[in-house]
N, C-alpha and C. Protein backbone atom coordinates (compact mmCIF):
# COMPACT_ATOMS: atom_id res chain seq x y z
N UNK A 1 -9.09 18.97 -28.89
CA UNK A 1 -9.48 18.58 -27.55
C UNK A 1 -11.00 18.44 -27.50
N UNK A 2 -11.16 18.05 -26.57
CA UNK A 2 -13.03 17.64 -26.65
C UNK A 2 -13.59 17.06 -24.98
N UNK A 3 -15.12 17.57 -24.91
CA UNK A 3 -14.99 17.21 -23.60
C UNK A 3 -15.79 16.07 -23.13
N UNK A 4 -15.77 15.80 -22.06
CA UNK A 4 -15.83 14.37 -21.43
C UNK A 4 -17.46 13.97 -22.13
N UNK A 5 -18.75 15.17 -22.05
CA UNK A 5 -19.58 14.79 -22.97
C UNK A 5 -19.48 14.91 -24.37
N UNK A 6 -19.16 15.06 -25.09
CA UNK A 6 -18.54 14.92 -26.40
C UNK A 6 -18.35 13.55 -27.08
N UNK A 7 -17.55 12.90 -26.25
CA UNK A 7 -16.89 11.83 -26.58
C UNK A 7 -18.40 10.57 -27.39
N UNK A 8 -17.88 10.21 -28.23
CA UNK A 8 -18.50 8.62 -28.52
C UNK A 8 -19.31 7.87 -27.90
N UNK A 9 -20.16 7.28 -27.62
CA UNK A 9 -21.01 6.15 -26.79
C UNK A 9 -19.68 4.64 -26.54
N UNK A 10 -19.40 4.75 -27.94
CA UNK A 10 -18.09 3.93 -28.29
C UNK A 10 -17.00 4.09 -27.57
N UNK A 11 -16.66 5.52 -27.43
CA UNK A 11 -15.67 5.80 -26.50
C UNK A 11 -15.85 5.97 -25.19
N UNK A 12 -16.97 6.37 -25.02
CA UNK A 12 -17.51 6.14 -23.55
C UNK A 12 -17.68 4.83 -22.97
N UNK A 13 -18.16 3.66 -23.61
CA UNK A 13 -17.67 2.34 -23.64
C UNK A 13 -16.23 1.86 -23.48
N UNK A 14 -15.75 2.65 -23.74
CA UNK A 14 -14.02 1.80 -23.38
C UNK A 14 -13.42 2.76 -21.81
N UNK A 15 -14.15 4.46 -21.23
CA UNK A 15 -13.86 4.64 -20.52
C UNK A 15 -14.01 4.52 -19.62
N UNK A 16 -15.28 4.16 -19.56
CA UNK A 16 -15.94 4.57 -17.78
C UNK A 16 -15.83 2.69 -17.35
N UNK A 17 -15.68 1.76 -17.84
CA UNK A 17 -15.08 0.53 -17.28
C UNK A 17 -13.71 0.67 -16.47
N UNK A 18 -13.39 1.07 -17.89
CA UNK A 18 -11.64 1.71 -16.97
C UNK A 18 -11.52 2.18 -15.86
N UNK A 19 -11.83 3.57 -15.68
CA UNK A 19 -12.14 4.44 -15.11
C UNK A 19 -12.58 3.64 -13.55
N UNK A 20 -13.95 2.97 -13.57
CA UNK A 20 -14.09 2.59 -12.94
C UNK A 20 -13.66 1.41 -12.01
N UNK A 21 -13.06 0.63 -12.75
CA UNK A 21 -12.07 -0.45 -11.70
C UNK A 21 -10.78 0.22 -11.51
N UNK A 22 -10.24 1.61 -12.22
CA UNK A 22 -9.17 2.29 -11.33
C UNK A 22 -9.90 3.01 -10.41
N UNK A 23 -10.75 3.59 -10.39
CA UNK A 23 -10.64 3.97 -9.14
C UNK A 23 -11.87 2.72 -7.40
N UNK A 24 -12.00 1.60 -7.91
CA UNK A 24 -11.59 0.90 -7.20
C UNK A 24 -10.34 0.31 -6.74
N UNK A 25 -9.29 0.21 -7.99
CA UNK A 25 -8.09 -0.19 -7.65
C UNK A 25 -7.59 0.97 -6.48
N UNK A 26 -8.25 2.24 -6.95
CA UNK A 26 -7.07 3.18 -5.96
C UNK A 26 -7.97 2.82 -4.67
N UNK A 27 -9.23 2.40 -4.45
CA UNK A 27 -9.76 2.41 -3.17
C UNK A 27 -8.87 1.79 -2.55
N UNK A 28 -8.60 0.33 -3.71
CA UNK A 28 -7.56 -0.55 -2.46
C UNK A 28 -5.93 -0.08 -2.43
N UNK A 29 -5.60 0.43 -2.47
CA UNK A 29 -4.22 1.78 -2.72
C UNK A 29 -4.75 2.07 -1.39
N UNK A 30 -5.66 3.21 -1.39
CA UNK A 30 -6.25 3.48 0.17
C UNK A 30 -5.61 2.79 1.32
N UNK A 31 -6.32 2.28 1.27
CA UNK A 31 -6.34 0.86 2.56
C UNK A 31 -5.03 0.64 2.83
N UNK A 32 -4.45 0.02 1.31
CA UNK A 32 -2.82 -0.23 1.41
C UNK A 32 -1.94 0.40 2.41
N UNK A 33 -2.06 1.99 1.59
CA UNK A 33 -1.48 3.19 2.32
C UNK A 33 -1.91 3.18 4.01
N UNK A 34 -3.19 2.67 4.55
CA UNK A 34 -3.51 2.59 5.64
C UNK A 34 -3.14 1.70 6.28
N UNK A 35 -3.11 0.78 6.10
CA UNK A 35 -2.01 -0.58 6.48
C UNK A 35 -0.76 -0.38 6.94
N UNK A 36 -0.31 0.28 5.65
CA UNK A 36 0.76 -0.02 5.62
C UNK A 36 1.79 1.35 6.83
N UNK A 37 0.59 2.21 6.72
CA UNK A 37 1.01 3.49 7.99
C UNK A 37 0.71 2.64 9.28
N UNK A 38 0.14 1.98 9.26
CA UNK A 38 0.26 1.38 10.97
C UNK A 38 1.25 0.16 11.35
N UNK A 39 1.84 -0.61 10.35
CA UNK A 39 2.89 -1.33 10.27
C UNK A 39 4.47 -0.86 10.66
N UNK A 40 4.09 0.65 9.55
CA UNK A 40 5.31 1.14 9.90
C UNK A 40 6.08 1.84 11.52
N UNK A 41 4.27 2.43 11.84
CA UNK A 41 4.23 2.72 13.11
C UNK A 41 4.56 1.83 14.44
N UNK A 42 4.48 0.63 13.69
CA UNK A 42 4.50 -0.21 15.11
C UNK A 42 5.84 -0.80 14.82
N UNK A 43 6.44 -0.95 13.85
CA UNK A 43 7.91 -1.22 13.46
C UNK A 43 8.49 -0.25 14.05
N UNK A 44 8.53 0.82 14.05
CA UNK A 44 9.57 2.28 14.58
C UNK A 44 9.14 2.52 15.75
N UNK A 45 8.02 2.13 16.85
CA UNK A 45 7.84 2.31 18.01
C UNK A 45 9.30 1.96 19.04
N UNK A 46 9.37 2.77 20.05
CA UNK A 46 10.26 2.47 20.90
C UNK A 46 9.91 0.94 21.23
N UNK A 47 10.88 0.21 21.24
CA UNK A 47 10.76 -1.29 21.61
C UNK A 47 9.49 -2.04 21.15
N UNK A 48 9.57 -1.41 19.78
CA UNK A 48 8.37 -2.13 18.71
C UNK A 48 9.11 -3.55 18.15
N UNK A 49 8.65 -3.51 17.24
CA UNK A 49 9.73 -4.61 15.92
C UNK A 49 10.02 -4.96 15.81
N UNK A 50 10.88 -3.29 15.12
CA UNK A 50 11.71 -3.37 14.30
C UNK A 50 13.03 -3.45 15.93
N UNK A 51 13.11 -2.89 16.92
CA UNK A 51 14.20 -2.75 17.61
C UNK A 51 14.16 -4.39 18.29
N UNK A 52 13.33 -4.86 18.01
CA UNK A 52 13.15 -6.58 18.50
C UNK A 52 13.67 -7.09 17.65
N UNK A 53 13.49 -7.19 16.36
CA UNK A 53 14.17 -7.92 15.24
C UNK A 53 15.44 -7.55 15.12
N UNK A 54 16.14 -6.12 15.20
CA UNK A 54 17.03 -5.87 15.27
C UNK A 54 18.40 -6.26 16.54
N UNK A 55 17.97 -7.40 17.14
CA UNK A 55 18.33 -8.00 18.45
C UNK A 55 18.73 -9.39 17.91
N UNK A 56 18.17 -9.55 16.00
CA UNK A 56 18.69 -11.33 15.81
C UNK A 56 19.83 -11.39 16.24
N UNK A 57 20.51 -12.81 15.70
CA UNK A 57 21.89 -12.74 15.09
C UNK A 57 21.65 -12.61 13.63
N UNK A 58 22.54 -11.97 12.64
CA UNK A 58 22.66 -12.05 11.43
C UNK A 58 22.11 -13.74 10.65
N UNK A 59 21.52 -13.22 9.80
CA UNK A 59 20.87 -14.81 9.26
C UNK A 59 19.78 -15.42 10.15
N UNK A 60 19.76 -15.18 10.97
CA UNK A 60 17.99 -16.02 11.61
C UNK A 60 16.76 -15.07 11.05
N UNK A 61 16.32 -16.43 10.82
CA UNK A 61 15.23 -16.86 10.09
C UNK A 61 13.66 -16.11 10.92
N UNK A 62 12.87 -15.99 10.51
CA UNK A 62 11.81 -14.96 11.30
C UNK A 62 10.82 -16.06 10.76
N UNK A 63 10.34 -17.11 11.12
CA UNK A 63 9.20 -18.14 10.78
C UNK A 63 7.86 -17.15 10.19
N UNK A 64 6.95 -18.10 9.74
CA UNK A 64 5.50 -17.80 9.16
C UNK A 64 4.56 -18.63 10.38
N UNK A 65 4.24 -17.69 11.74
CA UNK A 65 3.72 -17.92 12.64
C UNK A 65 1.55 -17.90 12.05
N UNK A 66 1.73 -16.87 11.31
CA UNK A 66 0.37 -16.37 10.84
C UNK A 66 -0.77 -17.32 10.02
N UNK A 67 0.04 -18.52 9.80
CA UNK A 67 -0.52 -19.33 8.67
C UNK A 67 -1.04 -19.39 7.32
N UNK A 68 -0.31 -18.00 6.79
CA UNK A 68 -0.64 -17.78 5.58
C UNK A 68 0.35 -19.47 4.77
N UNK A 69 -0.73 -19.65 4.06
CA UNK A 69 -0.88 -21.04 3.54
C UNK A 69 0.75 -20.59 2.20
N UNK A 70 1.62 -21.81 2.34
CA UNK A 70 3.04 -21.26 1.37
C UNK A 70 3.89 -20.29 2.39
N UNK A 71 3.35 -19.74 2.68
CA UNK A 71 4.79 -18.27 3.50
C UNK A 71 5.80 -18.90 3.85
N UNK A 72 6.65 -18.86 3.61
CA UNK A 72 7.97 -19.09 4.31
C UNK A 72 8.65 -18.22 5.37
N UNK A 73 9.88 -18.90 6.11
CA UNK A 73 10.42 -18.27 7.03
C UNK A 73 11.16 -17.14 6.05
N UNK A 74 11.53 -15.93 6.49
CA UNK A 74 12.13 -14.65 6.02
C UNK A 74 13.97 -14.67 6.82
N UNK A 75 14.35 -14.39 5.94
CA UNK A 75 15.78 -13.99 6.69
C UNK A 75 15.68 -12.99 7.49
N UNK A 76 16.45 -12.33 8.13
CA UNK A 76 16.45 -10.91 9.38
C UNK A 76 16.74 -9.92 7.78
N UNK A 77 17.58 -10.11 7.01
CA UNK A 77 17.68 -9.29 5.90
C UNK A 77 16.61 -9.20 4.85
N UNK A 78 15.79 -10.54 4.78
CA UNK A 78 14.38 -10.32 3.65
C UNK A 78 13.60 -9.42 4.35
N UNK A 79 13.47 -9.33 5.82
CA UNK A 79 12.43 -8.57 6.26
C UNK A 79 13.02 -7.54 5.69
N UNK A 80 14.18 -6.83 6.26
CA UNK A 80 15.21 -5.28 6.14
C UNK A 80 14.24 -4.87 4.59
N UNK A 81 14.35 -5.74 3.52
CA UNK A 81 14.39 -5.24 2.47
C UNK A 81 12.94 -5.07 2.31
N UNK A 82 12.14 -5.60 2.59
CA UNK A 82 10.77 -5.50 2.52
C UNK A 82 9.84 -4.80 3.37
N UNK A 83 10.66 -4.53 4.62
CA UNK A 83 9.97 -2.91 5.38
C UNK A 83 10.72 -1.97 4.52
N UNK A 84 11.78 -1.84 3.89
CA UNK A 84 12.22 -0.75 3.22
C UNK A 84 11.81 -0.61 2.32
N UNK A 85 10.77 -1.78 1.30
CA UNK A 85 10.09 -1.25 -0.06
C UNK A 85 9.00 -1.01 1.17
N UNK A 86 8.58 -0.96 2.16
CA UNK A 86 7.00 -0.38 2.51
C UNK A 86 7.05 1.20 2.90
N UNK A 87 8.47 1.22 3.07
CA UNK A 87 8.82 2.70 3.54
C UNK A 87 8.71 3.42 2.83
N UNK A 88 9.34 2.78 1.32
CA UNK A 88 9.31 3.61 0.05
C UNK A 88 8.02 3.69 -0.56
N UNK A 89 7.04 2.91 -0.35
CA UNK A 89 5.60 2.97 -0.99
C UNK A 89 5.24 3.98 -0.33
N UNK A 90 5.18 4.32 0.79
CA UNK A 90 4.48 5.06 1.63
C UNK A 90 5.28 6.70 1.79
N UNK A 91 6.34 6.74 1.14
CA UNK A 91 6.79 8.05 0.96
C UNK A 91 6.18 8.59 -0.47
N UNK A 92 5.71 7.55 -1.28
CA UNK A 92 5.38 7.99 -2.59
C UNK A 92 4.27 8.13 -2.22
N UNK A 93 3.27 7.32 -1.51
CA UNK A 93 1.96 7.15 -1.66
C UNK A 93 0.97 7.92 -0.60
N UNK A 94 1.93 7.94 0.53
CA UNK A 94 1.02 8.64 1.96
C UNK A 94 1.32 10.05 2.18
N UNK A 95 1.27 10.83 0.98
CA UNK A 95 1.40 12.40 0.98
C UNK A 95 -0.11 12.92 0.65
N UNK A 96 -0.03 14.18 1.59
CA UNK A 96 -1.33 14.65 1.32
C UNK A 96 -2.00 15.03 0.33
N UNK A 97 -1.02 15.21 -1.26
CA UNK A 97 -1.75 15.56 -1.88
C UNK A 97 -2.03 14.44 -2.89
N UNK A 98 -1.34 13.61 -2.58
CA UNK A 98 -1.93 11.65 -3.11
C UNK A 98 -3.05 11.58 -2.16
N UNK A 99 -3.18 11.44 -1.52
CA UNK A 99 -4.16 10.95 -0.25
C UNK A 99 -5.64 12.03 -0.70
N UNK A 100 -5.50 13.05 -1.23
CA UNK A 100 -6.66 14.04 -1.66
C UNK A 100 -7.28 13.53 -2.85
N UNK A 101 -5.87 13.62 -3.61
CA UNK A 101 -6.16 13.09 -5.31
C UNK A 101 -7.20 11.36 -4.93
N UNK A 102 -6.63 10.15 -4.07
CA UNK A 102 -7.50 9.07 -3.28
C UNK A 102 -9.06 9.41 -3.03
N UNK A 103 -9.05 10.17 -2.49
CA UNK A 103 -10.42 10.61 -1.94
C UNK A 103 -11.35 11.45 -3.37
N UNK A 104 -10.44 11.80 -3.92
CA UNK A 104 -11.29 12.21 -5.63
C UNK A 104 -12.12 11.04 -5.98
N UNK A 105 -10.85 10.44 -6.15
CA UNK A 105 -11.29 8.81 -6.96
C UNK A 105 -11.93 7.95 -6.91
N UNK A 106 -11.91 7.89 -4.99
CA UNK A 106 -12.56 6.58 -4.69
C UNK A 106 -13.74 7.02 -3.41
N UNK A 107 -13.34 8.16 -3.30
CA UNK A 107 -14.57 8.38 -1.89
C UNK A 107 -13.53 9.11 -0.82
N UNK A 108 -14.61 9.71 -0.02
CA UNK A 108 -13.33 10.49 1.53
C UNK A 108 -12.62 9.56 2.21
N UNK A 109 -13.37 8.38 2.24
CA UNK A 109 -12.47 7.28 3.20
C UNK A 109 -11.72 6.87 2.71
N UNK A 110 -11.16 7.10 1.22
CA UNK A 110 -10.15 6.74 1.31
C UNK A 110 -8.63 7.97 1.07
N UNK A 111 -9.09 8.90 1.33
CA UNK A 111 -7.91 9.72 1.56
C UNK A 111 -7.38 9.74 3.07
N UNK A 112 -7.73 8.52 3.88
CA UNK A 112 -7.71 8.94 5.38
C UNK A 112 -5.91 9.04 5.44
């Protein structure tokens, strides 16, 4: 074993690049996780949404009002499946002791 000063110039060269665009990557993880907690919030609100969307008929289509350039319309079921992978990101990802380990990595703001 050996410690972090120890290491190589060589090997220090291959880490701290790394190192450093992961823990920008986790900054934007951060954010994600922050996003993606207020999405969910406003989906599960009493007469948010999700209880609006849940009012289609089966099979209608939910258009790309936003103008993201390509988006297509979503089925009532593509959404289902895609708030349910955000649900699941955010059970893995928006726990306090992910959200601490965040704020190691990338700064306090981003363990918010």
């Amino acid at each position: 074993m050996a410690t972090y000063a120890s290491l190589s110039a060589e090997d220090k060269g291959i880490v701290e690049p790394f190192t450093n665009n992961f823990r920008a990557w986790v900054g934007g993880l951060a954010r994600q996780v922050i996003q993606a907690r207020a999405l969910q919030a406003s989906y599960q609100a009493n007469n948010g949404t999700g209880a609006i969307l849940a009012t289609l008929d089966v099979g209608e289509k939910v258009p790309n009002t936003g103008g993201l350039p390509g988006a297509q319309a979503l089925l009532d079921t593509d959404m289902a499946a895609l708030i349910a992978g955000m649900d699941a990101f955010l059970t893995t990802y928006d726990t306090l002791g992910t959200r601490k380990r965040m704020a190691q990595a990338a700064g306090p703001l981003a363990g918010l």
